[in-house]
Each structure stands twice: as C-alpha cells, then as structure tokens.
Protein backbone atom coordinates (compact mmCIF):
# COMPACT_ATOMS: atom_id res chain seq x y z
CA UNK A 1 6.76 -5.38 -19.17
CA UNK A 2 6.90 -4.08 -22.74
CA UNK A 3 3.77 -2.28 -22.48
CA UNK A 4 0.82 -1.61 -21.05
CA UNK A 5 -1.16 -4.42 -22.84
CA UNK A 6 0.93 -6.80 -21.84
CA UNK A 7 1.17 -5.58 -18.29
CA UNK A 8 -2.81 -6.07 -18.17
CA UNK A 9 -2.59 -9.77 -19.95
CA UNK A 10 0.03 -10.95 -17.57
CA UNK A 11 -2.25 -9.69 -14.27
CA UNK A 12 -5.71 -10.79 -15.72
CA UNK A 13 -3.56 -14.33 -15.67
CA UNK A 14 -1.76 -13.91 -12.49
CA UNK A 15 -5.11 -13.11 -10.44
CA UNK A 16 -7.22 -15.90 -11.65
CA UNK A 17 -4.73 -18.21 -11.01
CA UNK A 18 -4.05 -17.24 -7.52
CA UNK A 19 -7.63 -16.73 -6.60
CA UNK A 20 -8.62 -20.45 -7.68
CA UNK A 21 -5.16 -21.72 -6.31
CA UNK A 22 -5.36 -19.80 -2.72
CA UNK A 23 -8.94 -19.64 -1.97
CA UNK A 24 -7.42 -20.73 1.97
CA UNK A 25 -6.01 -17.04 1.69
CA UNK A 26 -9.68 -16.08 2.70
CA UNK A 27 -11.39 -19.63 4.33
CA UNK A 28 -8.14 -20.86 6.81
CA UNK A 29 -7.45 -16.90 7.53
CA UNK A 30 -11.04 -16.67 8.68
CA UNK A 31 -10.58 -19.84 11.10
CA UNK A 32 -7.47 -19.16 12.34
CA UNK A 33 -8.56 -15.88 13.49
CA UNK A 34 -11.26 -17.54 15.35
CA UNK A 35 -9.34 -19.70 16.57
CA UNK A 36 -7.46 -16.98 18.43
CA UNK A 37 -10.52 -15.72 19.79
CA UNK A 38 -11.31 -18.74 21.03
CA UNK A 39 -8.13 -19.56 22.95
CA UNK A 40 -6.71 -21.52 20.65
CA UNK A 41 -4.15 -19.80 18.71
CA UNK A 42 -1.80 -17.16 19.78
CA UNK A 43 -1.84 -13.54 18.57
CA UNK A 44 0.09 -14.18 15.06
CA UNK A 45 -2.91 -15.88 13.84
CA UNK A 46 -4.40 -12.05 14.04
CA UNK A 47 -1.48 -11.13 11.72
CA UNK A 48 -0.94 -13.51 9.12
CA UNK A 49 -4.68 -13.58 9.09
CA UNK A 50 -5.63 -9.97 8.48
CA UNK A 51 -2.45 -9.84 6.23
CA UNK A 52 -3.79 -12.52 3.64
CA UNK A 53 -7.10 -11.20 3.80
CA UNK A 54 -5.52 -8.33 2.72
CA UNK A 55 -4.24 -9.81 -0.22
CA UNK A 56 -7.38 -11.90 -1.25
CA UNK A 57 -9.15 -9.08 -1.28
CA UNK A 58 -6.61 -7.08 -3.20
CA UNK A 59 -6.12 -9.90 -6.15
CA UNK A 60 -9.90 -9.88 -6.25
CA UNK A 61 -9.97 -5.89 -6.51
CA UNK A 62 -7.31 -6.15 -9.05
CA UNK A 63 -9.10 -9.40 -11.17
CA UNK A 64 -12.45 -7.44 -11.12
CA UNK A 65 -10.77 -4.03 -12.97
CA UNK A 66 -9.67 -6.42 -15.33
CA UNK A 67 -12.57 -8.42 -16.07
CA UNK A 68 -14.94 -6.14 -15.78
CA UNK A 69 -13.57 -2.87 -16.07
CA UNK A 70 -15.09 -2.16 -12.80
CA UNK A 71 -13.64 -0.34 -10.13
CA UNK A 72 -14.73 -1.86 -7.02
CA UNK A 73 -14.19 0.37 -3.92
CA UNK A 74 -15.64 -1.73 -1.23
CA UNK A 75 -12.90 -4.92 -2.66
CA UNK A 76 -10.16 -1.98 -1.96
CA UNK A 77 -11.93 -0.75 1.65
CA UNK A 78 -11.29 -4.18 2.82
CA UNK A 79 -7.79 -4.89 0.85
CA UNK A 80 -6.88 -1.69 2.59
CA UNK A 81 -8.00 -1.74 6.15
CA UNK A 82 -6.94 -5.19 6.76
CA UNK A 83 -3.67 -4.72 5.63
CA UNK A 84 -3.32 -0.94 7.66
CA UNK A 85 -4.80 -3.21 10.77
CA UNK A 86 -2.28 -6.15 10.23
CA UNK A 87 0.11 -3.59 11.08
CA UNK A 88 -1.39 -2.31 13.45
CA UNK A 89 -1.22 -5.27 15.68
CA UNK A 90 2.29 -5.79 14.98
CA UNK A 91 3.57 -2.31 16.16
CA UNK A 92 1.07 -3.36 19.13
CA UNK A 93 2.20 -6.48 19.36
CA UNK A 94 6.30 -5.03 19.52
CA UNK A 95 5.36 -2.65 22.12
CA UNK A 96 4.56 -5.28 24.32
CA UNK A 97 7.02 -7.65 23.41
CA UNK A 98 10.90 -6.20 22.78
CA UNK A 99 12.23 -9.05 20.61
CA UNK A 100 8.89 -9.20 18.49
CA UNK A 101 9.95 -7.22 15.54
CA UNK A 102 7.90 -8.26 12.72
CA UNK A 103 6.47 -5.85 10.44
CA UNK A 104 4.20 -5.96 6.72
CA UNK A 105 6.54 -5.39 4.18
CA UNK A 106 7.01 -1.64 3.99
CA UNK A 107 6.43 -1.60 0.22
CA UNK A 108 2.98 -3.26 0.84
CA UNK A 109 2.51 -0.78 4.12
CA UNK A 110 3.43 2.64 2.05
CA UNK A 111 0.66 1.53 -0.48
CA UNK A 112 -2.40 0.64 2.16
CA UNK A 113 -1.52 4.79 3.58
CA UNK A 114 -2.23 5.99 0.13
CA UNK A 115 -4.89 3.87 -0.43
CA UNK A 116 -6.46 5.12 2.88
CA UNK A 117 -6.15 8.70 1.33
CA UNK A 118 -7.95 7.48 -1.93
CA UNK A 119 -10.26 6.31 -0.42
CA UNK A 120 -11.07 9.35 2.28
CA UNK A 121 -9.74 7.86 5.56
CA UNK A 122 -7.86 10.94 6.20
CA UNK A 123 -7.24 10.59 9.88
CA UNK A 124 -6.48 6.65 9.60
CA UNK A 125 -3.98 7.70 6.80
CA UNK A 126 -2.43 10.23 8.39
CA UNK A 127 -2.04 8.50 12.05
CA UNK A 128 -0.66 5.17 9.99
CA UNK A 129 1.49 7.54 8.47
CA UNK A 130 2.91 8.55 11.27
CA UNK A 131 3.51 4.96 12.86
CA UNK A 132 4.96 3.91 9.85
CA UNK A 133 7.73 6.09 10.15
CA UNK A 134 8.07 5.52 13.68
CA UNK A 135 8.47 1.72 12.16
CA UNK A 136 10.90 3.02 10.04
CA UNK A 137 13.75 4.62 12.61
CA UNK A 138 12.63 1.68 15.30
CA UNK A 139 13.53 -2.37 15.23
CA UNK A 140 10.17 -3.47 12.76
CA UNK A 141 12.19 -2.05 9.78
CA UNK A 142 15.29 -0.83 11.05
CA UNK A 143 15.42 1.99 7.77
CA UNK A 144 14.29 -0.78 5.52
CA UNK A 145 16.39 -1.12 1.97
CA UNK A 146 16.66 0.46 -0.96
CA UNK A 147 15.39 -2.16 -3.49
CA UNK A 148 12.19 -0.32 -4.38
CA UNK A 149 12.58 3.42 -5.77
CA UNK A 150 8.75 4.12 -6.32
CA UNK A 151 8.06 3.30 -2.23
CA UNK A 152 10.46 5.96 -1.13
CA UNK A 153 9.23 8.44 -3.55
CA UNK A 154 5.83 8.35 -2.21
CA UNK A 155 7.35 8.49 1.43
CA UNK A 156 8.27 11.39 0.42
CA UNK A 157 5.55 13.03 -0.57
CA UNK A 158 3.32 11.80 2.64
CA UNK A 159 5.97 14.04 4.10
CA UNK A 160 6.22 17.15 2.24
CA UNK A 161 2.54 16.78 2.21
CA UNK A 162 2.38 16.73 6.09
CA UNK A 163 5.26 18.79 6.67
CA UNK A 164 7.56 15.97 8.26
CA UNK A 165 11.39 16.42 8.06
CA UNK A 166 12.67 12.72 7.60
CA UNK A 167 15.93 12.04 9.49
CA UNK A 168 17.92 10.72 6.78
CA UNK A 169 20.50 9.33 8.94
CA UNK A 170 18.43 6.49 10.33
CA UNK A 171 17.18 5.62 6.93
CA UNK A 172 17.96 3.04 3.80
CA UNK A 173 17.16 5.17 0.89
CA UNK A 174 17.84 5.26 -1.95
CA UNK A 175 21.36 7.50 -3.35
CA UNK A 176 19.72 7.95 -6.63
CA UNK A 177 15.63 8.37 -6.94
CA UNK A 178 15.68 8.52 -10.42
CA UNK A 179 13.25 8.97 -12.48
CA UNK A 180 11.26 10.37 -9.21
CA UNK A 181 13.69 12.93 -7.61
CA UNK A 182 12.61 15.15 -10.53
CA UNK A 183 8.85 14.94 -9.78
CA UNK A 184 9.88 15.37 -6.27
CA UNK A 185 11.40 18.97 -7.23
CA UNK A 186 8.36 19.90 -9.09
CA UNK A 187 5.74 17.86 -6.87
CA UNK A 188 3.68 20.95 -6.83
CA UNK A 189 4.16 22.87 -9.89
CA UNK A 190 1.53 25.02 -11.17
CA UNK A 191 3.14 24.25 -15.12
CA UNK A 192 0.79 21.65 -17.03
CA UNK A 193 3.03 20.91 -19.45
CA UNK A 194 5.70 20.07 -16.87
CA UNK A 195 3.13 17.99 -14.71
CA UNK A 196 2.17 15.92 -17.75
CA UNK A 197 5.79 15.20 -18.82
CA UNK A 198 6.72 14.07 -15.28
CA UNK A 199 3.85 11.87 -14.95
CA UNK A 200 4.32 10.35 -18.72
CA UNK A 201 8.38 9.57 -17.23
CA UNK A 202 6.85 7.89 -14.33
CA UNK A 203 4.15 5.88 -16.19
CA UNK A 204 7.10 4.59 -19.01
CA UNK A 205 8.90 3.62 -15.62
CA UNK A 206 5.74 2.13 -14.03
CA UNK A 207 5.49 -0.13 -17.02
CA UNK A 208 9.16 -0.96 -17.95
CA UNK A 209 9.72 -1.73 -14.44
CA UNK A 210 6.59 -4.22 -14.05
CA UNK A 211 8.21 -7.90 -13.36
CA UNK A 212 7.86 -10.65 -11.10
CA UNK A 213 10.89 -12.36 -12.52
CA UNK A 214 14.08 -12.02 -10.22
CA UNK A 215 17.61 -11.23 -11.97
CA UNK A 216 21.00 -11.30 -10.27
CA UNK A 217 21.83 -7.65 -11.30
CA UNK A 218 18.44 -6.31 -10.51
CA UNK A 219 15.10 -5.94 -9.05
CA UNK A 220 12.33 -3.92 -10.86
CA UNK A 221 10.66 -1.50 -9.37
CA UNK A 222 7.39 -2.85 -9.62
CA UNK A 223 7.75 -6.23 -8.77
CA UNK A 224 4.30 -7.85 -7.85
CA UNK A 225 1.83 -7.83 -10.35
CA UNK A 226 -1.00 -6.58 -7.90
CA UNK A 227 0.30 -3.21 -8.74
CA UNK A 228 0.89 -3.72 -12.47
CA UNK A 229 -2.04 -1.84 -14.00
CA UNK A 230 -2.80 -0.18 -10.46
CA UNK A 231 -0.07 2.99 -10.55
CA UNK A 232 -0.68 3.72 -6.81
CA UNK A 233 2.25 5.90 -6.62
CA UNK A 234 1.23 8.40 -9.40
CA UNK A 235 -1.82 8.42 -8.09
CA UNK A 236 -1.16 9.05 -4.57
CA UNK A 237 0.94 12.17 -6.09
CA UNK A 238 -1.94 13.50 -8.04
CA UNK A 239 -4.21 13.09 -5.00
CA UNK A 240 -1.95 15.23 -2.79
CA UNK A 241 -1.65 17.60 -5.44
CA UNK A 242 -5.77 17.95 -5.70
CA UNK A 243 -6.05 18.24 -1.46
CA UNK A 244 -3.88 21.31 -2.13
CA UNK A 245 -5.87 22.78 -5.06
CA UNK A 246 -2.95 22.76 -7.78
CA UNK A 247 -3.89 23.04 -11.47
CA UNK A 248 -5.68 19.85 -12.40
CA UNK A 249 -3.84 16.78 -14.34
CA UNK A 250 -5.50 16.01 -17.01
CA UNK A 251 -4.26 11.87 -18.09
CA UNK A 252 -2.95 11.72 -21.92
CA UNK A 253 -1.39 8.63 -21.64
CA UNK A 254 -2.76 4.69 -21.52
CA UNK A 255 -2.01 3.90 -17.72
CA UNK A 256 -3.34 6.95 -16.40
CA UNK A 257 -6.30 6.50 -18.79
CA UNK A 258 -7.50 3.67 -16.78
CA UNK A 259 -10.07 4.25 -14.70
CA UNK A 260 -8.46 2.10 -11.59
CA UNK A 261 -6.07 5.29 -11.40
CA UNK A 262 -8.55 7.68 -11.01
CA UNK A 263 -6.87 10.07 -8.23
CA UNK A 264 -9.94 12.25 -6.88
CA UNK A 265 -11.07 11.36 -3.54
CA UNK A 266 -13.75 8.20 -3.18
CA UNK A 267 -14.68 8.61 0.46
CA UNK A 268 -15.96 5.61 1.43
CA UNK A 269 -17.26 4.44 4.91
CA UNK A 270 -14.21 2.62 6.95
CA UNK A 271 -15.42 -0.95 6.93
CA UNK A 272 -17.01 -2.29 10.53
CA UNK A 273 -15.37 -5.89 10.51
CA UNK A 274 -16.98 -7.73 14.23
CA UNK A 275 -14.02 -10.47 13.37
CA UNK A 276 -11.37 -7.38 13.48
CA UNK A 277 -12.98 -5.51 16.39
CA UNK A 278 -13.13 -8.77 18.64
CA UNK A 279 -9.59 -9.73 17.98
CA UNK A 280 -8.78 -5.69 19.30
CA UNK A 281 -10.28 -6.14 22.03
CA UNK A 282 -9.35 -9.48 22.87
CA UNK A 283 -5.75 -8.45 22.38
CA UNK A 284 -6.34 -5.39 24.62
CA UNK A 285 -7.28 -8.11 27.51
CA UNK A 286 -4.70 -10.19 26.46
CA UNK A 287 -1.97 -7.56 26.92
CA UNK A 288 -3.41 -5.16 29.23
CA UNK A 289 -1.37 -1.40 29.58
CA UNK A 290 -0.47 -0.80 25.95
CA UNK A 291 -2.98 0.60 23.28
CA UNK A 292 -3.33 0.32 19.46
CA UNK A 293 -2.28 3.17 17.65
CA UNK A 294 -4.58 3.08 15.36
C-alpha cells in the first residue's frame, strides 16, 4: 500500500465483505465439528473447523478496530486459541498417522505464538513455540520457504528470547532479512534513538509491503490484509523487549500510533470452549497412546 490510510480503507473493505460473504466460516465450522463428535465426520472436520473459526474471528477482530476503534481482546482470545489448537491437532493428528503431514500455514502459526504472548498465555506460547519448531525440522513444514521475511524475523526473536539455537541447516530462510536483520542486531538495545529508527524502517516496510495482489517477480511481505493495520511483528518485538525490562518505546509514527499495536501485556483468561474440549477428548479415545502437546 501507499500508506497507512489506504492500508486501513482497503481492510475496513476487505473485512466486511468477507464477513457478509463467509458467514459459513463460523455456522458450517460449528456443524461440522459436531458432526465429528457425533460419529459422523472424521478428525479433519476438527481442523478445518477450528482453523476457519480462527479466521472469522480474526476478520471480525480486525473489522471491529476499524469501525469502532475498539480493540477487542476477547475477538483475538478466540482468533488466537483456535488457530494455536488447529495446530495442535494436526501435530497430534501426524504423530499418529506418518503420511498425515498437514500443517496451518506457518506464517498464520508464527502470528497465533505472538498473539498468545500479547495476550498473557505465556506457557501456551512458549510450549507452541516449541512444537512449532519441532514442525519446522519435521515432515508438517519440512523448513517451510522463504517467501515471507517478517515471519522469520519474529522466529527469531521467539528464539533469542528463549535462548534456542535454530539449526539452520534444516531450515528455508531467508539469505537476506532485510530490512529486519538490522533490528535483529540491535533487538535489545538500550539506545532510543536507535530503537525508534529501527521500528520507523520496519513500519515503512510493514506498509509498502501490504498487498493481496500476486506479481510474477514478487510476493509482498505482508500479503493478507488481516495483518494490514495489525503490525504483529513489531509488536511481538516490543513485547519481548518490555518482558526483559529494556528502555521503553515510545510510538512516533502512524502505525504504531494505533491502538491495535499496543505491545504491553493484556492477560486475558484462555478461553474454555466445551466444543474444543470435547473434540480433545474425543480424539484422545479415538487415537488412544499419543497425547496433545498442547
């Protein structure tokens, strides 16, 4: 996108049109999920279901910032934890099964961990964290790609967080991380003036690199609008940066302005979903000997 403004036009669009076009993202996901729990469906109808659920309540997270310049945290609780728990059951679900390799997009995945941070699910996080990576050197993503610079950045900073050393050799990444490797150098600076000049680079990036449309010599960055006004990877920096008591960033530019990129810590409770519980321990029955790891 040009700029910020136009970022926030496009989305507002976007949103309302997939909300009144998709409304089946919640109602069918719902069903089909019973369905399973009734005998009726296999165990992908857990998947697909929690994973548009996810989205539905994501594009209704996003459409409510928009509209009503209202933050909603319980909209992102549920956005979050279904999409962590869609995953969930996959890597479950590939235990059990060698040839079952299916996987959330790891773009989508990276986002729901620092989303759980935001929102104070440490010890979710930090386990999905952990089995995302394990996802990462295993079959479900196989080192992924290298399309998307911004997911690989904040890879990296789960794990200089958490003091993981990523084994490059069974990874995808990236050669150049540019504009991030430069934030990565300095990811916990004590210089202001440094901080706010890498996080202005990123935000120009954030916004430049906003686009749905597909070219043959590219792919931007930022490429569904349900992260156009939403910078989740600056903000998942600045949140580290707070958990470890570094000089405080104070936002002097319009993205980081918004108050949907507010980085301090929201704890909120983990949502108690009967639908999701039943379908755990239905699967549990259903493939006895293996455990979630979540």
């Amino acid at each position: 996108m040009k700029n910020l403004i136009e970022s926030k036009e496009y989305t507002i669009g976007k949103k309302t049109e997939q909300i009144g076009r998709l409304q089946s993202h919640y109602s069918q996901s719902i069903a089909e999920i019973q369905e399973f729990l009734d005998g009726k469906k296999s165990a992908v109808a857990v998947t697909s279901g929690l994973e548009y659920l996810s989205v539905w309540y994501h594009w209704n997270f996003i459409e409510k910032f928009l509209k009503e310049n209202k933050v909603d945290y319980e909209l992102l609780s549920n956005s979050t934890l279904f999409g962590i728990e869609s995953n969930n059951v996959r890597y479950f679900l590939g235990k059990k099964v060698e040839t079952y390799r299916q996987a959330l997009q790891f773009d989508k995945a990276i986002k729901h961990l620092a989303q759980g941070l935001l929102l104070g699910w440490d010890e979710i996080a930090i386990k999905y964290g952990h089995v995302l990576i394990e996802m990462l050197y295993g079959k479900q993503y196989n080192g992924w790609n290298p399309a998307y610079k911004h997911v690989w950045f904040m890879l990296e900073l789960f794990c200089k967080w958490q003091g993981i050393e990523l084994d490059q050799s069974k990874l995808n990444s990236p050669d150049d991380l540019a504009p991030y490797n430069k934030a990565l150098e300095h990811w916990d600076t004590k210089d202001l003036n440094l901080l706010a000049q890498l996080v202005d680079e990123l935000s120009i990036f954030h916004i430049e690199q906003s686009d749905e449309d597909e070219y043959k010599d590219r792919t931007p960055d930022f490429a569904s609008s349900d992260y156009f006004v939403f910078a989740i990877e600056i903000v998942l920096w600045l949140n580290i940066r707070s958990r470890l008591g570094l000089p405080k960033y104070q936002p002097n530019n319009d993205l980081m302005q918004l108050t949907i990129n507010s980085w301090h810590l929201t704890p909120q409770i983990v949502p108690q979903i009967e639908l999701l519980k039943e379908s755990k321990y239905k699967l549990l029955q259903d493939y006895p000997g293996i455990d979630f790891e979540i």
